[in-house]
Structure formats: structure tokens, C-alpha cells
N, C-alpha and C. Protein backbone atom coordinates (compact mmCIF):
# COMPACT_ATOMS: atom_id res chain seq x y z
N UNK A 1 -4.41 -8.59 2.38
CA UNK A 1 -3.11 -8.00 2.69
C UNK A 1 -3.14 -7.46 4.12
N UNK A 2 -1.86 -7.83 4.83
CA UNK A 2 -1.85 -7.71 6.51
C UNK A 2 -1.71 -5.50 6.38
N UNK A 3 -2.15 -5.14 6.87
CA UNK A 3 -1.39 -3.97 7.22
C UNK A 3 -0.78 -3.87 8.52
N UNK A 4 0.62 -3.60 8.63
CA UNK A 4 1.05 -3.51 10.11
C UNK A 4 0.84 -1.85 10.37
N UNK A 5 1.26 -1.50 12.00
CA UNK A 5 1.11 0.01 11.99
C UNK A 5 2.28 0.31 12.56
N UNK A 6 2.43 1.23 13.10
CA UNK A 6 3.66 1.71 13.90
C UNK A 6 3.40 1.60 15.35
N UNK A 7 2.38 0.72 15.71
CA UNK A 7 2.61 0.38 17.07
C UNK A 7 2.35 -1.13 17.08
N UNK A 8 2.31 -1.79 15.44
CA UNK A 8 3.23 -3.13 15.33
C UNK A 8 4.55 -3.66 15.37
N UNK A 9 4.57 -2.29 14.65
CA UNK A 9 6.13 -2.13 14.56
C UNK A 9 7.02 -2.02 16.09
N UNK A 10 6.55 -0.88 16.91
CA UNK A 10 7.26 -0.96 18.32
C UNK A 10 7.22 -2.10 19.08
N UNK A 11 6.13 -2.62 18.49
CA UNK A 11 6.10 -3.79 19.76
C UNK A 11 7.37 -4.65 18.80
N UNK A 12 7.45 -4.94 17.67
CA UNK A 12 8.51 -5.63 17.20
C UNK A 12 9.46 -5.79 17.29
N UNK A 13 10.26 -3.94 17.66
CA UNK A 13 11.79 -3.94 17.89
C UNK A 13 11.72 -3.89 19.82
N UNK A 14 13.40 -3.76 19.55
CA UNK A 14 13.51 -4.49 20.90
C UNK A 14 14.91 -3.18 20.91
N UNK A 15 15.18 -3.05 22.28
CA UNK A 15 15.85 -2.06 23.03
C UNK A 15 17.43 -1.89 22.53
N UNK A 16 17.75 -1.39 22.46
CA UNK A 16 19.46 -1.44 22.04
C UNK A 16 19.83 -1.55 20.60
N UNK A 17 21.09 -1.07 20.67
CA UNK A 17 21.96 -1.39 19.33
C UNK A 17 22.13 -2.93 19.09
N UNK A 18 22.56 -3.67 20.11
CA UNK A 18 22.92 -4.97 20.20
C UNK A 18 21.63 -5.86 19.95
N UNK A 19 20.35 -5.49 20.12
CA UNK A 19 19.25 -6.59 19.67
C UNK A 19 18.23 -5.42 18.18
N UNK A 20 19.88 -5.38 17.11
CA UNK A 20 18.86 -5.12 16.05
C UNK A 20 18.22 -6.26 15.49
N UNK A 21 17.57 -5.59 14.74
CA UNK A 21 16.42 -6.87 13.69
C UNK A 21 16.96 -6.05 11.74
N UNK A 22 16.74 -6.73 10.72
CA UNK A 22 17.10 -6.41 9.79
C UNK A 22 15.64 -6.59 9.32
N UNK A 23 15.75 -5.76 8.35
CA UNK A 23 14.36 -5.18 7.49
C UNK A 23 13.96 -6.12 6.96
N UNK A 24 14.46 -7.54 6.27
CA UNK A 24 13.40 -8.55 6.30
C UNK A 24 12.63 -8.82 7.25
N UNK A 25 13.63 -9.41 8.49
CA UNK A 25 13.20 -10.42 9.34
C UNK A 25 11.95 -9.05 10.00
N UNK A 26 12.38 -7.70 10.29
CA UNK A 26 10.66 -7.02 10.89
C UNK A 26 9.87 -7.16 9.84
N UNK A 27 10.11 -6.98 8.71
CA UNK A 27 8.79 -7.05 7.55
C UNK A 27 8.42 -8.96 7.32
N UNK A 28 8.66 -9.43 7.47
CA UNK A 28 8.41 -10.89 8.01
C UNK A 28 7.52 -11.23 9.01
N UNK A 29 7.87 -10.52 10.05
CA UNK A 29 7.13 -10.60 11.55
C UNK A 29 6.02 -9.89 11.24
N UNK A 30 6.19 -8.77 10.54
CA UNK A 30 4.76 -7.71 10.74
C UNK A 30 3.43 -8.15 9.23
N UNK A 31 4.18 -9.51 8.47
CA UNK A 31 3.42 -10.00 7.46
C UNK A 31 3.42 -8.88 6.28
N UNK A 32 4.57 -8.11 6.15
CA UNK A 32 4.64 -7.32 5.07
C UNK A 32 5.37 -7.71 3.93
N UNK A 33 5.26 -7.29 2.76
CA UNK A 33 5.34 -7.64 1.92
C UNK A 33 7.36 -7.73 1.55
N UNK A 34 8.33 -8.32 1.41
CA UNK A 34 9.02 -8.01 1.43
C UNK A 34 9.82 -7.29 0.26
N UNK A 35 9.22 -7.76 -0.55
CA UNK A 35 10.03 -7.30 -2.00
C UNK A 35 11.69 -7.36 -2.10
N UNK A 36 11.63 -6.78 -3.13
CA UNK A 36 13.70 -6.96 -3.41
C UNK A 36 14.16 -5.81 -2.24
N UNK A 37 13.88 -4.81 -1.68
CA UNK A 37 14.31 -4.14 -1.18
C UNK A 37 13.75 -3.59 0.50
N UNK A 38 13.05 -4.36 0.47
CA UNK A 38 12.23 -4.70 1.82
C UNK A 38 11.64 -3.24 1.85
N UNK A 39 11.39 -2.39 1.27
CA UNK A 39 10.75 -1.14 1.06
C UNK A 39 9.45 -0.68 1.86
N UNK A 40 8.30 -1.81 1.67
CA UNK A 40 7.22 -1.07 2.61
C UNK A 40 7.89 -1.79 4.50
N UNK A 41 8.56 -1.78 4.57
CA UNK A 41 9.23 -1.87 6.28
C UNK A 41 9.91 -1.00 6.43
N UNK A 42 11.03 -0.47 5.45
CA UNK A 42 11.69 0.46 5.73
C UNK A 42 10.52 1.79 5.58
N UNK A 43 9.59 2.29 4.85
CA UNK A 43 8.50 2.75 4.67
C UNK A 43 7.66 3.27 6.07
N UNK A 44 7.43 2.38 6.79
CA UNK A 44 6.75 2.44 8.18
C UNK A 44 7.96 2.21 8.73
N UNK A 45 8.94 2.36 8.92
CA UNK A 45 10.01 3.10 9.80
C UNK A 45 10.16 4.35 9.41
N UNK A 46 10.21 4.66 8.34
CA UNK A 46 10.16 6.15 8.04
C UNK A 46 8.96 7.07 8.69
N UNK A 47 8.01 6.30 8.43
CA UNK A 47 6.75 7.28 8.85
C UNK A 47 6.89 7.49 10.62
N UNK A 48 7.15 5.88 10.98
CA UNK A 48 7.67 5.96 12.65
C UNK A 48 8.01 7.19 12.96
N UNK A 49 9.44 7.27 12.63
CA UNK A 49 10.53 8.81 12.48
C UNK A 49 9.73 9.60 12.60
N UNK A 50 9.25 9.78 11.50
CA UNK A 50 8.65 11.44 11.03
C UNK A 50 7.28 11.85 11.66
N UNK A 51 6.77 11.10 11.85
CA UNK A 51 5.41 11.32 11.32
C UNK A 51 5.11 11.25 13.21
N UNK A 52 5.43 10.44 14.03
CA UNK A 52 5.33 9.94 15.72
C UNK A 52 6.64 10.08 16.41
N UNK A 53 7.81 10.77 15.65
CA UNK A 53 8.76 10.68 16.50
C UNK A 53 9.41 9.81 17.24
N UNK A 54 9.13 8.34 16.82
CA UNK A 54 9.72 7.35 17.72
C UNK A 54 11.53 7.18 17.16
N UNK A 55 11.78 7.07 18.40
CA UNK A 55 13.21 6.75 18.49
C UNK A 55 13.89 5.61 17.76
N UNK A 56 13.69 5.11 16.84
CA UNK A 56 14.14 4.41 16.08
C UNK A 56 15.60 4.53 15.14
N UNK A 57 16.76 3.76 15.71
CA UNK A 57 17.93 4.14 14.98
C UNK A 57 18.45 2.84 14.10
N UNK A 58 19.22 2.79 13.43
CA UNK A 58 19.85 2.01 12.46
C UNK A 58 21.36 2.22 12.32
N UNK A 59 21.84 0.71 12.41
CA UNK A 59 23.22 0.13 11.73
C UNK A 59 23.21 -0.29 11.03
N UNK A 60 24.39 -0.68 10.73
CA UNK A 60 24.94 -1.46 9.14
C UNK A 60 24.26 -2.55 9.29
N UNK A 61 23.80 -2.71 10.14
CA UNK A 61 22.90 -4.36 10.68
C UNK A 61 21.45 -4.20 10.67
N UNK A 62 20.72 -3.24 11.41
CA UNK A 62 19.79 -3.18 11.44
C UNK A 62 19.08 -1.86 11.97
N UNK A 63 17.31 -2.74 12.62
CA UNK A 63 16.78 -1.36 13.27
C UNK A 63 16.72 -1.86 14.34
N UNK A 64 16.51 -0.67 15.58
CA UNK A 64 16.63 -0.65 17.07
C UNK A 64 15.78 0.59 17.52
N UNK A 65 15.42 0.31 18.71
CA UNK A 65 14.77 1.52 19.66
C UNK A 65 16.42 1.91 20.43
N UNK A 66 16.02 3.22 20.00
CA UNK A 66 16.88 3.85 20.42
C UNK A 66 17.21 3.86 22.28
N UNK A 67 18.13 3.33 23.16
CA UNK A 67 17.97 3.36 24.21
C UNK A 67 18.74 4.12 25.08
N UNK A 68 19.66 4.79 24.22
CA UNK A 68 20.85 5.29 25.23
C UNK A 68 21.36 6.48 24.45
N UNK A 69 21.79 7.67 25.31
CA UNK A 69 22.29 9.02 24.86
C UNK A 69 23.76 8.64 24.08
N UNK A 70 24.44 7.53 24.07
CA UNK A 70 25.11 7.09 23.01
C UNK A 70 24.89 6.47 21.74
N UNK A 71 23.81 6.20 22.15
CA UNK A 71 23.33 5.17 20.56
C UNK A 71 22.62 6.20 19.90
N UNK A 72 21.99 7.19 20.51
CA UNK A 72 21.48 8.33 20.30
C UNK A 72 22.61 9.31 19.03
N UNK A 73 23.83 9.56 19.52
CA UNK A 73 25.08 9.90 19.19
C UNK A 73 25.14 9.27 18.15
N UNK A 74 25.38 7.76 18.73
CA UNK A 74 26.07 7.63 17.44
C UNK A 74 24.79 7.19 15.82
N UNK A 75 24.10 7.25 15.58
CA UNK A 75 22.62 7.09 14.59
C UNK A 75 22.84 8.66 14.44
N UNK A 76 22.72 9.96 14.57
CA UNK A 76 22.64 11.05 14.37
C UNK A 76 24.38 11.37 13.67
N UNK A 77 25.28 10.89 14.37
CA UNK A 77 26.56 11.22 13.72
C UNK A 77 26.58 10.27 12.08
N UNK A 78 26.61 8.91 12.30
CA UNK A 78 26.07 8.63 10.83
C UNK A 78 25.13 9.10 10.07
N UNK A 79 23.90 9.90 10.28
CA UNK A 79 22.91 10.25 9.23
C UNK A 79 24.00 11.85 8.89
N UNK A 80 24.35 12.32 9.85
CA UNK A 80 25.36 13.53 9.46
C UNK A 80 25.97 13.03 8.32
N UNK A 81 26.97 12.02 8.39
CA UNK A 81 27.84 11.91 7.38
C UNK A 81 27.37 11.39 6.13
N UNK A 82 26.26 10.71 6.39
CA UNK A 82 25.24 10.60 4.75
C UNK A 82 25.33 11.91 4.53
N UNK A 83 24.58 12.81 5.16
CA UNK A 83 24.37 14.18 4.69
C UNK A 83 25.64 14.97 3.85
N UNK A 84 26.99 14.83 4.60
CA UNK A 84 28.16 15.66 3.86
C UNK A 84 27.89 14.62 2.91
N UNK A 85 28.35 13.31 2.71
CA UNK A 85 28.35 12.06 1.50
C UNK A 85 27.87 12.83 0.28
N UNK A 86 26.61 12.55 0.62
CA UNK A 86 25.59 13.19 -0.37
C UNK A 86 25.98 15.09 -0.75
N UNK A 87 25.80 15.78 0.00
CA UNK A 87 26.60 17.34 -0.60
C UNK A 87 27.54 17.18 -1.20
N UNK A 88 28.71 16.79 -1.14
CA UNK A 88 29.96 16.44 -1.89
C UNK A 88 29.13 15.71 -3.42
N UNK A 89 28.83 14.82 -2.77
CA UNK A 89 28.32 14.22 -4.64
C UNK A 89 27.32 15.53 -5.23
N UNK A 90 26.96 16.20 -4.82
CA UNK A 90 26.01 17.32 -5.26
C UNK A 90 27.02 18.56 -6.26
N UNK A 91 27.50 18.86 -5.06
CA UNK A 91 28.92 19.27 -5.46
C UNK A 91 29.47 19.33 -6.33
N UNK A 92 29.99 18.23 -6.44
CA UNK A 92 31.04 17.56 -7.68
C UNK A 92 30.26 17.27 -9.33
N UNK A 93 28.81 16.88 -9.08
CA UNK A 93 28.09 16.99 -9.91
C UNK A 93 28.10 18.09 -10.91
N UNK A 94 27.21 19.42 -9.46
CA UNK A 94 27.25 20.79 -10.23
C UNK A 94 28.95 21.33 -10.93
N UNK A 95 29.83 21.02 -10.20
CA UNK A 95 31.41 21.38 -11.14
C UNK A 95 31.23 20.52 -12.17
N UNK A 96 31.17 18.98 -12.16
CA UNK A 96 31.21 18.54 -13.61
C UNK A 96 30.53 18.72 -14.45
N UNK A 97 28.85 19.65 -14.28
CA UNK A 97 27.88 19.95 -15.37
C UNK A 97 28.62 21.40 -15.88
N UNK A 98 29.22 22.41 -15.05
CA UNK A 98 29.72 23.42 -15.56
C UNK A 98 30.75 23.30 -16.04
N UNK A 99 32.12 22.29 -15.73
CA UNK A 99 32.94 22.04 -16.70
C UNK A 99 32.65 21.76 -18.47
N UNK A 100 31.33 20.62 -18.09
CA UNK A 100 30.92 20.70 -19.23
C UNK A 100 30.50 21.28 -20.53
N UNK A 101 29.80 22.48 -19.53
CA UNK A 101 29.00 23.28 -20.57
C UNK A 101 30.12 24.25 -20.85
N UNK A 102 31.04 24.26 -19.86
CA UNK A 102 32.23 24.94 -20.89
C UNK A 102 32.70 24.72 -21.56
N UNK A 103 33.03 23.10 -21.46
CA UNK A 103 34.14 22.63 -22.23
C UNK A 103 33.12 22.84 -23.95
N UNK A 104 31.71 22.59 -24.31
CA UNK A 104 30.89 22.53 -25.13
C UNK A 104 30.95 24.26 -25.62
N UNK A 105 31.56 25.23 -24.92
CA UNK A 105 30.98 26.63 -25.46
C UNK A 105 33.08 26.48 -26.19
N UNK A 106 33.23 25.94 -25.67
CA UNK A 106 34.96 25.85 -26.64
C UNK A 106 35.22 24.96 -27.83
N UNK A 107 34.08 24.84 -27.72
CA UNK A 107 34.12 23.72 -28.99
C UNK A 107 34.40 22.45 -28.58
N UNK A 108 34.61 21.78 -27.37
CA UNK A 108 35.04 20.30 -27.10
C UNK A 108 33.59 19.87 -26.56
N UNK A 109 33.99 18.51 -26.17
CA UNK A 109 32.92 17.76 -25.75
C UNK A 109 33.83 16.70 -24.40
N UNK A 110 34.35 17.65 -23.18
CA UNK A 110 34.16 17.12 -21.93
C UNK A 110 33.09 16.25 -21.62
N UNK A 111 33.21 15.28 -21.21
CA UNK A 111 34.58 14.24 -20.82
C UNK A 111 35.12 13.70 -21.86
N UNK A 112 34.39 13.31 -23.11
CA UNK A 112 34.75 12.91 -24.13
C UNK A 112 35.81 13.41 -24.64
């Protein structure tokens, strides 16, 4: 089994929004395993991120080295709006578990 690293990975992507690569085609290049969800690529992009700080951003298309105080912008304004996305569903969750357990202390069975 190949292991790639994260300075397989840099050398892989390429500068800009406009020359992304999609998580097969880098886990392809770097001889990783692809699976249904291309998981160990997205995996060592994560660690990239976190772990070395590399500038690595993503579109609806793909991954990219981050190259410009706009592309910069805009990869940080989308992970924002995952973030509200996700609170709202958190949200709405915790109201529908407490509707519930009310509706259950009245004798009903919300939603049902």
C-alpha cells in the first residue's frame, strides 16, 4: 500500500480556484485508495489544514492551493455558512426533542 504525505499532496495541487482537482482524480495521482467516498484523500487534506497549516481551499468542484486574498474570502465565507447550516439543524433538533418530550408528558406522542 502507497502511502502519500502532505508534501505529495502539495506537489499535486496546483495554484488557484480555476485549476481545482477533485478528490478522486488527487487520490488517483497520490495511489490512494479511493473508496466510495474518496475518504483517505479527503483525510490527508484534512490533516494538511490542521495539522501544517497549508492553504488548501475547496469548491463545489474541488481542491486548490489557496492563492489569492479572494479565494481566501471566499473558502472561509463558505465554511462559515456550513457552520450557521449546521447550528440551525442543531437548533431545530434540540426544539423538536423538547417539543417532544412535552408533547409525551401530555399524554400525546409528537409527531405522531
Amino acid at each position: 500500500m502507497i502511502m502519500a504525505t502532505i508534501q505529495d499532496l502539495i506537489q499535486q495541487l496546483d495554484d488557484g480556484s480555476q485549476n481545482y482537482q477533485n478528490a478522486d482524480d488527487i487520490g488517483a495521482s497520490l495511489g490512494l485508495d479511493a473508496g466510495r467516498t474518496a475518504e483517505p484523500t479527503r483525510e490527508l487534506i484534512r490533516e494538511a489544514i490542521l495539522d501544517e497549516s497549508i492553504p488548501i481551499g475547496s469548491n463545489t468542484n474541488g481542491y486548490f492551493l489557496i492563492d489569492s486574498e479572494d479565494e481566501l474570502k471566499s473558502v472561509l465565507q463558505s465554511l462559515k455558512s456550513r457552520i450557521e447550516g449546521l447550528q440551525e439543524r442543531i437548533d431545530s433538533l434540540e426544539e423538536g426533542w423538547q417539543r417532544r418530550q412535552e408533547s409525551r408528558n401530555e399524554g400525546e406522542n409528537w409527531p405522531k
